[in-house]
Protein backbone atom coordinates (compact mmCIF):
# COMPACT_ATOMS: atom_id res chain seq x y z
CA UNK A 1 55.52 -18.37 38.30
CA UNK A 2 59.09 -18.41 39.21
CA UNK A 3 60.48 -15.23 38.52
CA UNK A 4 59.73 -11.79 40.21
CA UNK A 5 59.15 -8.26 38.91
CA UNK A 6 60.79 -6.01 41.02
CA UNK A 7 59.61 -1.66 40.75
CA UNK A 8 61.69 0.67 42.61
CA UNK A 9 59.26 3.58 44.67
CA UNK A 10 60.57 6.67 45.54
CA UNK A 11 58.13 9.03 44.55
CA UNK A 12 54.10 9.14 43.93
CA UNK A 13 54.80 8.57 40.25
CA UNK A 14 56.56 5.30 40.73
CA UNK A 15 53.09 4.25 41.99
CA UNK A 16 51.25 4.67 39.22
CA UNK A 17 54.13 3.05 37.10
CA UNK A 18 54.19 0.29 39.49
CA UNK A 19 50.02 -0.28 39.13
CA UNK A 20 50.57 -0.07 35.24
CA UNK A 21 52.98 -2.84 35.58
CA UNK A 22 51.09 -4.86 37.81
CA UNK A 23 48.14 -4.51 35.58
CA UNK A 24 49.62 -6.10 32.74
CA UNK A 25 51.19 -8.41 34.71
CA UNK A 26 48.15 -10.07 36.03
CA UNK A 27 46.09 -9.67 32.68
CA UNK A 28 48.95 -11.58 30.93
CA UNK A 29 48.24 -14.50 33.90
CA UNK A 30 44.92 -14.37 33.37
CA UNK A 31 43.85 -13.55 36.96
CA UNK A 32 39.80 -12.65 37.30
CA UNK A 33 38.90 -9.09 36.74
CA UNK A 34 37.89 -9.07 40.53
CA UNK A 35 41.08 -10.60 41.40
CA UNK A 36 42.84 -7.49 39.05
CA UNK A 37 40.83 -4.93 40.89
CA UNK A 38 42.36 -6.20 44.40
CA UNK A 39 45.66 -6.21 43.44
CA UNK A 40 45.47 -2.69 42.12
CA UNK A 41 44.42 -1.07 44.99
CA UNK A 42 46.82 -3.66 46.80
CA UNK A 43 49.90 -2.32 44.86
CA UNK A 44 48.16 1.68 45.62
CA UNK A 45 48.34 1.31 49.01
CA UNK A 46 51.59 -0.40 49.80
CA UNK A 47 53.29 1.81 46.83
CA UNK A 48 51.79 4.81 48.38
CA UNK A 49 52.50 3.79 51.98
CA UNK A 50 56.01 3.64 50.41
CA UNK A 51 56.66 6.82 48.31
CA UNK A 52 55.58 8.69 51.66
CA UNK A 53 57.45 6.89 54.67
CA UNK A 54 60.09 4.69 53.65
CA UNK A 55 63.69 3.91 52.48
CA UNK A 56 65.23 2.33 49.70
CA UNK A 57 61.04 1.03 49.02
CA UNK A 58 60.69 -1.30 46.17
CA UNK A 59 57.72 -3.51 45.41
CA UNK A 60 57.92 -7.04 44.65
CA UNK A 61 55.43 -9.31 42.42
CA UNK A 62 55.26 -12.66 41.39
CA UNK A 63 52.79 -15.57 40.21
CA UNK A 64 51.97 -17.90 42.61
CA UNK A 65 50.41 -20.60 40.04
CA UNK A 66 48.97 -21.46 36.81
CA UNK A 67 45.03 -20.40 36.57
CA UNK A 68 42.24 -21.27 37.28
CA UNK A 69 43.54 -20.91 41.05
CA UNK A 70 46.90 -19.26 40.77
CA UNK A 71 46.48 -15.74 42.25
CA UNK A 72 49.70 -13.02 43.06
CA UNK A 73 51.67 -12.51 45.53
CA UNK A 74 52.98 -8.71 46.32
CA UNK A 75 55.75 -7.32 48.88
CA UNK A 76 56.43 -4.25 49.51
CA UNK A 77 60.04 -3.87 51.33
CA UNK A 78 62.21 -1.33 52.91
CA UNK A 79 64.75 -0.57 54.60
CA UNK A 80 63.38 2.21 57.28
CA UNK A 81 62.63 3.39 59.41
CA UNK A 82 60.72 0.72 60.18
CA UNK A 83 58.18 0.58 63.09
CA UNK A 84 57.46 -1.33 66.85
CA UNK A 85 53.42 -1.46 67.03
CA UNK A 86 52.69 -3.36 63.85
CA UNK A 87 49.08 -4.25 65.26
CA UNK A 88 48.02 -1.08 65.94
CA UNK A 89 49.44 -0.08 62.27
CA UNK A 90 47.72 -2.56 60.56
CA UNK A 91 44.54 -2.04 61.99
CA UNK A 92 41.44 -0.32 59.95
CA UNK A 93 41.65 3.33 60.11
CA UNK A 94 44.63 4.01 62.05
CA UNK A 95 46.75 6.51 60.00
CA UNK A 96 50.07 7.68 61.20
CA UNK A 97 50.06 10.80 58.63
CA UNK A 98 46.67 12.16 59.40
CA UNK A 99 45.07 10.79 56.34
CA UNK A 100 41.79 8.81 56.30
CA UNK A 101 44.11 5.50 57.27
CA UNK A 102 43.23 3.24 54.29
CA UNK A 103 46.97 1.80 54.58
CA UNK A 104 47.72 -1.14 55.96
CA UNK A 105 44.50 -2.21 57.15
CA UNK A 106 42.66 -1.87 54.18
CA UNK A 107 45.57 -4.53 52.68
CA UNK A 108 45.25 -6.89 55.36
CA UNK A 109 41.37 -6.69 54.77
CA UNK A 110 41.79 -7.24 50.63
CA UNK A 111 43.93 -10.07 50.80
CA UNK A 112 43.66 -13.69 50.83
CA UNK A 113 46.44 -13.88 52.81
CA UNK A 114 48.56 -11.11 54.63
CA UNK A 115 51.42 -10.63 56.99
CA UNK A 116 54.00 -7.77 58.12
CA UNK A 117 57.06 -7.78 59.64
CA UNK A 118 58.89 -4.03 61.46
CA UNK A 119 61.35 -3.17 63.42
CA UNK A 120 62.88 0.07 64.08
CA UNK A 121 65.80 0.53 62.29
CA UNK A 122 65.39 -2.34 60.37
CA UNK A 123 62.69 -1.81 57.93
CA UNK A 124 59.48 -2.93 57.12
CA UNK A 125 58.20 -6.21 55.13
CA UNK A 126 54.69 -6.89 53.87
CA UNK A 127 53.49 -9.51 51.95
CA UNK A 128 49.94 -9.84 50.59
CA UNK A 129 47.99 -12.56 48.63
CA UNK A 130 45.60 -12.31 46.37
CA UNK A 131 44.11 -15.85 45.53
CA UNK A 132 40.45 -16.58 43.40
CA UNK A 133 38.77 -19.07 45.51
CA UNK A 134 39.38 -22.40 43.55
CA UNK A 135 43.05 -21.70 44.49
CA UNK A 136 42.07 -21.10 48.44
CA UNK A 137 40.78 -24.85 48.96
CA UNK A 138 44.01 -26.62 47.05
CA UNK A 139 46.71 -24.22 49.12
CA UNK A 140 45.03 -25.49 52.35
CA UNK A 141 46.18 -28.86 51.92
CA UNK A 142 49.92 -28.24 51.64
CA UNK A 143 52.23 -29.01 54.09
CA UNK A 144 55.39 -26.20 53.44
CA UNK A 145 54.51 -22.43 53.33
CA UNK A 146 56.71 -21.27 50.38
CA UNK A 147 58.21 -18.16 49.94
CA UNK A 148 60.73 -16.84 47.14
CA UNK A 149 62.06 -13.86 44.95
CA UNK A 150 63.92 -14.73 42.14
CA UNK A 151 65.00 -11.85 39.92
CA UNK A 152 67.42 -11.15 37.03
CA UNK A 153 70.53 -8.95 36.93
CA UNK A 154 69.22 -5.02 36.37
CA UNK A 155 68.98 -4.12 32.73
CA UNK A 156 68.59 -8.07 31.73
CA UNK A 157 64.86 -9.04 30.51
CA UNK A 158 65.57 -13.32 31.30
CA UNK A 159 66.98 -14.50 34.02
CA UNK A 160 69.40 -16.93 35.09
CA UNK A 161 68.30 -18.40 38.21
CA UNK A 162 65.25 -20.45 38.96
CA UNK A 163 63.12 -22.70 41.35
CA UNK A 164 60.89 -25.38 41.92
CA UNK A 165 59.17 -26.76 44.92
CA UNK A 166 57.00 -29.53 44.45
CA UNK A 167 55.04 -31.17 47.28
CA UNK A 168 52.42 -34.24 47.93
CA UNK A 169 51.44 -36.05 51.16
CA UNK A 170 54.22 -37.70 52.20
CA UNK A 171 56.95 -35.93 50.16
CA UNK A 172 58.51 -32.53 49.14
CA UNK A 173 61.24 -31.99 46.72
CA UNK A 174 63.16 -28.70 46.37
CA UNK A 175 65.48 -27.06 43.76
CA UNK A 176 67.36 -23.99 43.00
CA UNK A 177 69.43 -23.17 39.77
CA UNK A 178 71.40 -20.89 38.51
CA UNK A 179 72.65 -20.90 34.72
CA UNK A 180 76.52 -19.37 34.73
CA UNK A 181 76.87 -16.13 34.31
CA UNK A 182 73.64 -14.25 32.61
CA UNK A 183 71.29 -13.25 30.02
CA UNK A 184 69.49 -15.74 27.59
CA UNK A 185 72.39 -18.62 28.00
CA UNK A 186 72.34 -18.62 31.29
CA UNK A 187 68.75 -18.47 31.11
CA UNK A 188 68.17 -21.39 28.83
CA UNK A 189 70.55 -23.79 31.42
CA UNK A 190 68.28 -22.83 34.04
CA UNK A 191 64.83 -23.71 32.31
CA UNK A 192 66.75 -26.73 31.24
CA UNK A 193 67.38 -27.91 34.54
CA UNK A 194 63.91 -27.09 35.51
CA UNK A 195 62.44 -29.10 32.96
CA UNK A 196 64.42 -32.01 33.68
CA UNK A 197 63.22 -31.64 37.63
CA UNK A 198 59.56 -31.41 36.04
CA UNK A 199 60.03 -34.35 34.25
CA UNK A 200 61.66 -36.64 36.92
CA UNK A 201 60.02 -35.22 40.34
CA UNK A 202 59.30 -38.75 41.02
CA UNK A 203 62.85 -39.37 41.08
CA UNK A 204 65.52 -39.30 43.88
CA UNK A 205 67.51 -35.79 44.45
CA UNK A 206 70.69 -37.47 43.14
CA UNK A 207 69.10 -38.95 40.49
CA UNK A 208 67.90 -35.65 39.38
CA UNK A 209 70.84 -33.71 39.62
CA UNK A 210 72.30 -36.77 37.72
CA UNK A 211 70.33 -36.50 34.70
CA UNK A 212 70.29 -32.67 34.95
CA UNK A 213 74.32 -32.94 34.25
CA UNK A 214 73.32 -34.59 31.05
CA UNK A 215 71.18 -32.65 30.05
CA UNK A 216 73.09 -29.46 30.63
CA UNK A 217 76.05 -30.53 28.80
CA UNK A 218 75.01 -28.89 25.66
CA UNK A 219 74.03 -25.47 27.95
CA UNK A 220 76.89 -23.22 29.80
CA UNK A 221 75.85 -25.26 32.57
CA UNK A 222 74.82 -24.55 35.75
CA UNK A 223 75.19 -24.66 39.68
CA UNK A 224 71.85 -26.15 41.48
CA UNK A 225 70.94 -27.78 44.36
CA UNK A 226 68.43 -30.59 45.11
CA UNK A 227 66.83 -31.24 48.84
CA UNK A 228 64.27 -34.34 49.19
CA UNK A 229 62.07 -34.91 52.32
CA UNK A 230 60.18 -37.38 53.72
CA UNK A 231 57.56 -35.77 55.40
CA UNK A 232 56.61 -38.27 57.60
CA UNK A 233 60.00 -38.47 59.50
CA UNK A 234 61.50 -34.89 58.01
CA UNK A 235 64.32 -36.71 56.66
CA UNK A 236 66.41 -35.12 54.42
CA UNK A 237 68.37 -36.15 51.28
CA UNK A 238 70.41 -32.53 49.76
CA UNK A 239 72.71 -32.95 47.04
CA UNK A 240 74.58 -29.73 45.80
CA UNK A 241 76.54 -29.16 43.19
CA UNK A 242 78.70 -25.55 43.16
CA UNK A 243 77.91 -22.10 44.62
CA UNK A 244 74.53 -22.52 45.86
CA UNK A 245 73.81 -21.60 49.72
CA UNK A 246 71.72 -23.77 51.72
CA UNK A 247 71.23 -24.07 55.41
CA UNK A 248 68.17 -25.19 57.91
CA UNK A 249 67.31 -22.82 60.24
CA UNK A 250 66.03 -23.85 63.95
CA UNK A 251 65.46 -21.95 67.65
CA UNK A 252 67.23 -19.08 65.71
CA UNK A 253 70.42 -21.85 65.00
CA UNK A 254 71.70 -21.83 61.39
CA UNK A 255 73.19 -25.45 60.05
CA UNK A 256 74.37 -24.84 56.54
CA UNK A 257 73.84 -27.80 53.82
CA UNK A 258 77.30 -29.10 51.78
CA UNK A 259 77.17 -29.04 48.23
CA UNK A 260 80.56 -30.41 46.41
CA UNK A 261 82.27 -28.32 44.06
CA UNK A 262 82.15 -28.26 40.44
CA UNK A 263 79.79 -27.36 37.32
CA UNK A 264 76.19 -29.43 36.34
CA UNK A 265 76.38 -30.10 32.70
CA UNK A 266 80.88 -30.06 32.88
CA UNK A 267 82.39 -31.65 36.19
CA UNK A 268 80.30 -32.76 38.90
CA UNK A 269 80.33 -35.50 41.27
CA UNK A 270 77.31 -35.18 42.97
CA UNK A 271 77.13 -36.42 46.71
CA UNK A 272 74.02 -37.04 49.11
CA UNK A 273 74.37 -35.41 52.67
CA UNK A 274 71.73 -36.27 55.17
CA UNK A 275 69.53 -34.08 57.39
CA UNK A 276 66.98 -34.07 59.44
CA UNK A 277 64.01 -30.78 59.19
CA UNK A 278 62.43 -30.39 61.79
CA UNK A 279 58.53 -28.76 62.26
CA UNK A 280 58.39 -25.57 61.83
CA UNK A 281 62.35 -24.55 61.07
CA UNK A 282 62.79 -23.19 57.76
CA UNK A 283 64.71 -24.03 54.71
CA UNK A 284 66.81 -21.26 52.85
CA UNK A 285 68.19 -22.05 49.44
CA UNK A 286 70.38 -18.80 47.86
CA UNK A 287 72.18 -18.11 44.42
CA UNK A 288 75.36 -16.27 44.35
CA UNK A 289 73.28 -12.86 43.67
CA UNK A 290 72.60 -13.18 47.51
CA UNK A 291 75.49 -12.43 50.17
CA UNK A 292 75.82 -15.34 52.46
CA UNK A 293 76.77 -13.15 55.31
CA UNK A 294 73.38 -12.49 56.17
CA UNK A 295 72.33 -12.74 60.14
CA UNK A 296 68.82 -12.89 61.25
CA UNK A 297 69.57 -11.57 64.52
CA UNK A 298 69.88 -8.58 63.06
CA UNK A 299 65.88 -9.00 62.69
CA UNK A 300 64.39 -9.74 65.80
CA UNK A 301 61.20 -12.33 65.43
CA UNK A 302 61.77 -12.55 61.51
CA UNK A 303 61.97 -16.07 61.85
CA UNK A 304 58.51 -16.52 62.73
CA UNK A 305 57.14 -15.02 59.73
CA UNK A 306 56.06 -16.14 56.76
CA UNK A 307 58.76 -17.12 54.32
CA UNK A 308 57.48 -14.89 52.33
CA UNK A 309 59.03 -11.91 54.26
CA UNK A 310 61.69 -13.89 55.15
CA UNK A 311 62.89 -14.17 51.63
CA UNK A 312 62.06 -10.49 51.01
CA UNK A 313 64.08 -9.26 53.67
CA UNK A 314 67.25 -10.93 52.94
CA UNK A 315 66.83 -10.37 49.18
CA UNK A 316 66.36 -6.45 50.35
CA UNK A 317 69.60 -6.01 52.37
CA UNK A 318 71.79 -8.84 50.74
CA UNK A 319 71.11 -8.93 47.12
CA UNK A 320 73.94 -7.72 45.38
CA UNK A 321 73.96 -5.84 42.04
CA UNK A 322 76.03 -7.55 39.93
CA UNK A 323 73.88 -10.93 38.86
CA UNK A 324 70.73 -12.51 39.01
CA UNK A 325 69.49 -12.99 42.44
CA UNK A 326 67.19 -15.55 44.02
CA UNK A 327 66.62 -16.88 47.44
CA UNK A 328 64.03 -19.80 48.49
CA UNK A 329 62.98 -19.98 52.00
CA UNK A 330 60.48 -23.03 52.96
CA UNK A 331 59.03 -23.88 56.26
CA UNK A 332 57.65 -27.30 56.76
CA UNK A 333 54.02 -26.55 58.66
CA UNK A 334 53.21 -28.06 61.83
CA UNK A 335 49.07 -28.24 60.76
């Protein structure tokens, strides 16, 4: 559920590749056969809309929960050209290459849930959902729309990094990890800090982070970071530990989260910071895979996407190559 699957388009053949790998993908989830049927004409579409118009196109897929009513999530991202009348694009029928216009439209209409984000010159995001129905009712109740991609270091089948949001009525708990270095150790420090967060969600962020740095001593350890909310008052508790980026974003304002220096499962001594989130600003958690020098006024109205898209755009222009890569971006709903 965590990790992505990320397939490169830059030709028509990379489609069909890219629907093979989806395919297997969502039979090894154990998504519906309806449910598979979507997303393959999903991942058609986009892939297609791709291999014809785009730059530097790459699909994205992940698991957005355990079954019965876990469904998929897909992105398709690029860097250009990118366009200005994204409702009149996304609308049934309207095709800008003098085809029969199944493109956009005919996503929006398949999915569960769907949004796009454009901008000349600075690429194109779209993210569709494809959720059974059991999954629809539970996903209306929550109170943070959650995007991520989370993907290992080319070449490398585990990854290093990982994530967890967890959520009830009155209370959301965040964390991101990433195992040092990667491959398989780094891997296995990650999954051990998530199952110590699984374990303990019930607990305070700094008394997670403190029994992660048991845990991980016997690991190659880890950096991670741990923000706790009170969602009545948005009150935050974020305690940080190494090279993970955090920062709340707000009217376009970015204040960036401390974490201390040091390792979880060596040296680390762990320190709560206090903040406050605020309805409707957003949350963005990074790894080291992810340049920090990102701006988002380099993508007009970006903000007021889903998170979804916002995570897929930075991970498109600001993942490096040289590590596993994640960012989290959360925004606490108004509803």
């Amino acid at each position: 559920m965590r990790h992505s699957v990320v397939m490169p388009i830059a030709d028509s053949s990379h489609v069909g590749e890219a629907r093979r790998i989806t395919a297997r993908f969502t039979a090894d989830m154990g998504l519906p056969e309806r449910e598979r049927g979507l997303v393959a004409l999903i991942v058609t579409e986009l892939g297609n809309n791709l291999a014809k118009y785009a730059r530097d196109g790459q699909l994205v897929i992940r698991a957005l929960g355990a079954q019965p009513d876990g469904g998929i999530e897909i992105l398709s991202l690029d860097t250009g050209p990118g366009f200005p009348d994204v409702d009149r694009r996304v609308a049934d029928g309207y095709s800008s290459g003098g085809t029969p216009g199944n493109g956009l439209g005919a996503v929006r209409r398949l999915s569960r849930q769907f949004d796009v984000y454009s901008a000349l010159g600075a690429g194109t995001a779209v993210m569709s959902r494809v959720v059974p129905a059991a999954g629809t009712a539970r996903r209306a109740v929550e109170r943070l729309q959650v995007g991520a991609v989370c993907v290992p270091l080319q070449g490398q089948d585990q990854c290093g990094d990982s994530w967890v949001v967890f959520q009830d009525a009155s209370r959301a708990i965040l964390m991101l990890v990433d195992g040092l270095g990667h491959g398989s150790l780094a891997a296995a420090a990650a999954d051990e800090a998530v199952r110590i967060f699984d374990a303990n969600r019930g607990e305070s962020a700094m008394e997670i982070l403190a029994r992660a740095h048991l845990a991980l001593r016997n690991t190659r350890g880890a950096v991670m970071a741990v923000a706790e909310t009170d969602l009545s008052d948005g009150s935050v508790s974020f305690v940080g530990v190494g090279n993970i980026s955090a920062c709340l974003i707000e009217d376009g304002r970015r204040r960036h989260m401390i974490s201390v220096n040091g390792t979880v499962g060596f040296i680390a001594k762990p320190r709560a910071f206090a903040y406050t989130w605020r309805k409707n600003a957003v949350m963005v958690l990074s790894s080291d895979g992810v340049s920090t020098r990102w701006q988002l006024e380099q993508f007009p109205d970006l903000l007021g996407r889903h998170p979804s898209l916002i995570a897929g755009v930075l991970f498109q222009n600001y993942a490096g190559h040289r590590d596993d890569a994640s960012i989290l971006a959360v925004r606490w709903n108004t509803s």
